[in-house]
N, C-alpha and C. Protein backbone atom coordinates (compact mmCIF):
# COMPACT_ATOMS: atom_id res chain seq x y z
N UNK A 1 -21.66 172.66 47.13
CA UNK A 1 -22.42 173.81 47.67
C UNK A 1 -21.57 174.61 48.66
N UNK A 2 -20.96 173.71 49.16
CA UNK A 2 -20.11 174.40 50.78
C UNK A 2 -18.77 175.82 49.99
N UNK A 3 -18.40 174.57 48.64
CA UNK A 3 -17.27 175.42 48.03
C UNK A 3 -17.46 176.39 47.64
N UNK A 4 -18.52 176.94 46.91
CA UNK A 4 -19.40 177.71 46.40
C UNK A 4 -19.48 178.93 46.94
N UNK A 5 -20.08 178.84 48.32
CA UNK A 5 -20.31 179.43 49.55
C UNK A 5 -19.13 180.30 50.12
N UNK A 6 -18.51 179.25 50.17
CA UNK A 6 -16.86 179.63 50.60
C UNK A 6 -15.99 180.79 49.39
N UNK A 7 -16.49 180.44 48.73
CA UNK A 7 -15.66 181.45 47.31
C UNK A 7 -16.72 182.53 47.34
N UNK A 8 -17.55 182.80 47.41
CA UNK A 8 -18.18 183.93 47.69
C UNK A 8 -18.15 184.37 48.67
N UNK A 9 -17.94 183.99 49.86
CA UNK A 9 -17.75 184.83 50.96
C UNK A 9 -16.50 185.55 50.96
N UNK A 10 -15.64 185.09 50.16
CA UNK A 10 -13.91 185.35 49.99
C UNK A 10 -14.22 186.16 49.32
N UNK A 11 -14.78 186.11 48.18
CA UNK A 11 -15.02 187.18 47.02
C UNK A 11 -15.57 188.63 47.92
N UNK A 12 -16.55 188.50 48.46
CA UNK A 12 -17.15 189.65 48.87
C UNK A 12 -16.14 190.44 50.10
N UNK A 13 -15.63 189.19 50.95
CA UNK A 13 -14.40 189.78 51.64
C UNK A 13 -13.36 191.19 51.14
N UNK A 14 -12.75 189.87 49.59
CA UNK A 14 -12.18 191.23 49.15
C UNK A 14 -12.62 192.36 48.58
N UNK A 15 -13.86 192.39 48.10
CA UNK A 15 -14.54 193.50 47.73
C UNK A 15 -14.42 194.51 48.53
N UNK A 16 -14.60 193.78 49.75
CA UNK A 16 -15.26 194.97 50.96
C UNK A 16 -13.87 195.76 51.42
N UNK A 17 -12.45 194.80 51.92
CA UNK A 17 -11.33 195.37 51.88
C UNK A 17 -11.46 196.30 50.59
N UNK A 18 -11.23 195.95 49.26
CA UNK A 18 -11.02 197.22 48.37
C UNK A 18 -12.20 198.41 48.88
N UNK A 19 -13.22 198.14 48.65
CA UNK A 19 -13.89 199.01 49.29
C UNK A 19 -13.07 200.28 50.32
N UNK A 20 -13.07 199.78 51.63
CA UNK A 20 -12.26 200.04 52.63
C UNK A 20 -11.05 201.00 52.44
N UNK A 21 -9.86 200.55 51.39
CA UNK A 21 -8.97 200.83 50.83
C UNK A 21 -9.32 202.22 50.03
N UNK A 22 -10.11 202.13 48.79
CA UNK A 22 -10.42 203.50 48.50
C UNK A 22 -10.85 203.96 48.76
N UNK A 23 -11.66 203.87 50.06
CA UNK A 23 -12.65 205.34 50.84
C UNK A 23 -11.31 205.58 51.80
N UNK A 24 -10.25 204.99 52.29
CA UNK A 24 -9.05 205.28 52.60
C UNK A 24 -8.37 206.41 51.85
N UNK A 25 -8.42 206.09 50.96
CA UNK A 25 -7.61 206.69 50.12
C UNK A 25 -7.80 208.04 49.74
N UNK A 26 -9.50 207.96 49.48
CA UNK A 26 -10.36 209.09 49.08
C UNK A 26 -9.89 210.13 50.27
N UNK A 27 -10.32 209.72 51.36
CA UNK A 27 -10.05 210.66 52.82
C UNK A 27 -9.14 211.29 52.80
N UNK A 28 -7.79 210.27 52.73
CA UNK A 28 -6.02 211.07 52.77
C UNK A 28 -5.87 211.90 51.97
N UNK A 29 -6.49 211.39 50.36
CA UNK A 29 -6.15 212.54 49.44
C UNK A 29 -7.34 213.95 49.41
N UNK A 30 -8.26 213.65 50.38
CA UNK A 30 -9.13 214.59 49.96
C UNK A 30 -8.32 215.53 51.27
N UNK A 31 -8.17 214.80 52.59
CA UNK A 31 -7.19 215.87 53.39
C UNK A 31 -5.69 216.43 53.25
N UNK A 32 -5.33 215.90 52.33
CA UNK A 32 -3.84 216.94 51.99
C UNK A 32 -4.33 217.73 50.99
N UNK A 33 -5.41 217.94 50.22
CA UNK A 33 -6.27 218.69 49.13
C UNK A 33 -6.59 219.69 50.47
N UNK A 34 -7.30 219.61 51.18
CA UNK A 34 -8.30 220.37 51.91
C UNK A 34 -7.32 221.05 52.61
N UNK A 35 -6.49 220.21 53.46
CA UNK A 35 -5.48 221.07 54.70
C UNK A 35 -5.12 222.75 54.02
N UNK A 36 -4.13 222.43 52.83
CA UNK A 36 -3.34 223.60 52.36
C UNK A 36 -4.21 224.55 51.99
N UNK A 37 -5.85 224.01 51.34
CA UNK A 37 -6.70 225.20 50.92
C UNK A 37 -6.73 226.09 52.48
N UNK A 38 -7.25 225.36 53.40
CA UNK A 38 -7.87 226.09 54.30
C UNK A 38 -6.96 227.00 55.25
N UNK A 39 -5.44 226.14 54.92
CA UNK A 39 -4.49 227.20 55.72
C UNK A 39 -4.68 228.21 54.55
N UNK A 40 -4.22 228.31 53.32
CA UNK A 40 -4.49 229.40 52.07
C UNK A 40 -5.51 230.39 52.80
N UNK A 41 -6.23 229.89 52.81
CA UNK A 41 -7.55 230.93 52.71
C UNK A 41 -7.49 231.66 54.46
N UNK A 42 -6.83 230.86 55.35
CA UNK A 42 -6.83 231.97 56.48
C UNK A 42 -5.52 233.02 56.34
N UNK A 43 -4.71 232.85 55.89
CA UNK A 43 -3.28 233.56 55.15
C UNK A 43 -4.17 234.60 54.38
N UNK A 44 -4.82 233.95 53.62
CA UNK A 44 -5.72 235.12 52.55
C UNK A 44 -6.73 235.97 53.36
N UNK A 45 -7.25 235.61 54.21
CA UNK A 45 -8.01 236.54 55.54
C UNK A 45 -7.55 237.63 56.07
N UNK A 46 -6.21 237.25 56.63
CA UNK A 46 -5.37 237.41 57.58
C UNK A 46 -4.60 238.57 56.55
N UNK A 47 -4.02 238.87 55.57
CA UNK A 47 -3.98 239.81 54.46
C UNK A 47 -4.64 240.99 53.91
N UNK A 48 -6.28 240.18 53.91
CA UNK A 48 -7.68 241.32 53.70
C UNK A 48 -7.33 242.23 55.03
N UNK A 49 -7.47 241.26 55.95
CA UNK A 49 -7.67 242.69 57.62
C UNK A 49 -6.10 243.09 57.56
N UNK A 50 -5.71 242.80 57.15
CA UNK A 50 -3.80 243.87 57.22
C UNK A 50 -3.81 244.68 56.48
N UNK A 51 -4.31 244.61 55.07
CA UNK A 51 -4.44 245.71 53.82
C UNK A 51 -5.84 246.82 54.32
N UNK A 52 -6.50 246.05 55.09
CA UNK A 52 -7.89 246.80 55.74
C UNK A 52 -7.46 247.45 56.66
N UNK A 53 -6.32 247.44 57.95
CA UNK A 53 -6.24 248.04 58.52
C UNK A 53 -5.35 249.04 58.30
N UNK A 54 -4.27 248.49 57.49
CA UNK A 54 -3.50 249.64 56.83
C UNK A 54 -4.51 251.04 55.69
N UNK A 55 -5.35 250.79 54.83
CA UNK A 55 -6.42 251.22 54.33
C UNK A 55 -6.70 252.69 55.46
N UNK A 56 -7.26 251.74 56.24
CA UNK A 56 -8.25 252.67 57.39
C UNK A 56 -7.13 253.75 58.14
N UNK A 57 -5.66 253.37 58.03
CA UNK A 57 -4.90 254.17 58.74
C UNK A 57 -4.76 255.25 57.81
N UNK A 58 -4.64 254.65 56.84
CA UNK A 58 -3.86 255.89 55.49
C UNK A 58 -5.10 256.97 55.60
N UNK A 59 -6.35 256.54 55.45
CA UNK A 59 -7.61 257.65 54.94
C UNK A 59 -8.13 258.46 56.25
N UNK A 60 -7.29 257.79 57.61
CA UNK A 60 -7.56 258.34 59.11
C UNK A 60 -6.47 259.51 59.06
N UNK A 61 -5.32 259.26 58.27
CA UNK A 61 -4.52 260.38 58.72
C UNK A 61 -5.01 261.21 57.48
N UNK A 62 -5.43 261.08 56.38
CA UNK A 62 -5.95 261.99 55.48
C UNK A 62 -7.00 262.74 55.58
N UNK A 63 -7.42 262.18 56.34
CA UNK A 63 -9.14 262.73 56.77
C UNK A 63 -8.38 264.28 58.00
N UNK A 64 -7.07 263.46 58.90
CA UNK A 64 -6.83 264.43 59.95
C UNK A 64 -6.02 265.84 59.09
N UNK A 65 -5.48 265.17 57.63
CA UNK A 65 -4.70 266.38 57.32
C UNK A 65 -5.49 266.97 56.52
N UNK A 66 -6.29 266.62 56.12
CA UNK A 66 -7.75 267.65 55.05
C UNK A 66 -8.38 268.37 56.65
N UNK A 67 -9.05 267.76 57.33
CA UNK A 67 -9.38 268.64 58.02
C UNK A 67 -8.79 269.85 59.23
């Protein structure tokens, strides 16, 4: 009975390490996935308001030479 006991508690041990291990894993790879999007997308922001402010300059001086 004792042995029994003993091999299942081992068993579930390592379960729980693997466990452990791929929600590890999941995390690291889900943050080198996530990091580069989110720098991307402020680069891609940061582009919209530069092409936006350039935009607004071009149709400010057009607006001054039409009128």
């Amino acid at each position: 009975m004792v042995c029994s006991f003993m091999s299942a508690g081992f068993l579930e041990s390592i379960v729980f390490v693997m466990i452990i291990k791929i929600i590890c894993k999941i995390i690291i790879t889900t943050q080198i996935i996530i990091i580069p999007i989110i720098i991307l997308q402020i680069i891609i922001i940061q582009i919209i308001i530069i092409i936006n402010l350039l935009f607004d300059s071009i149709s400010f001086k057009l607006i001054k030479a039409q009128g």
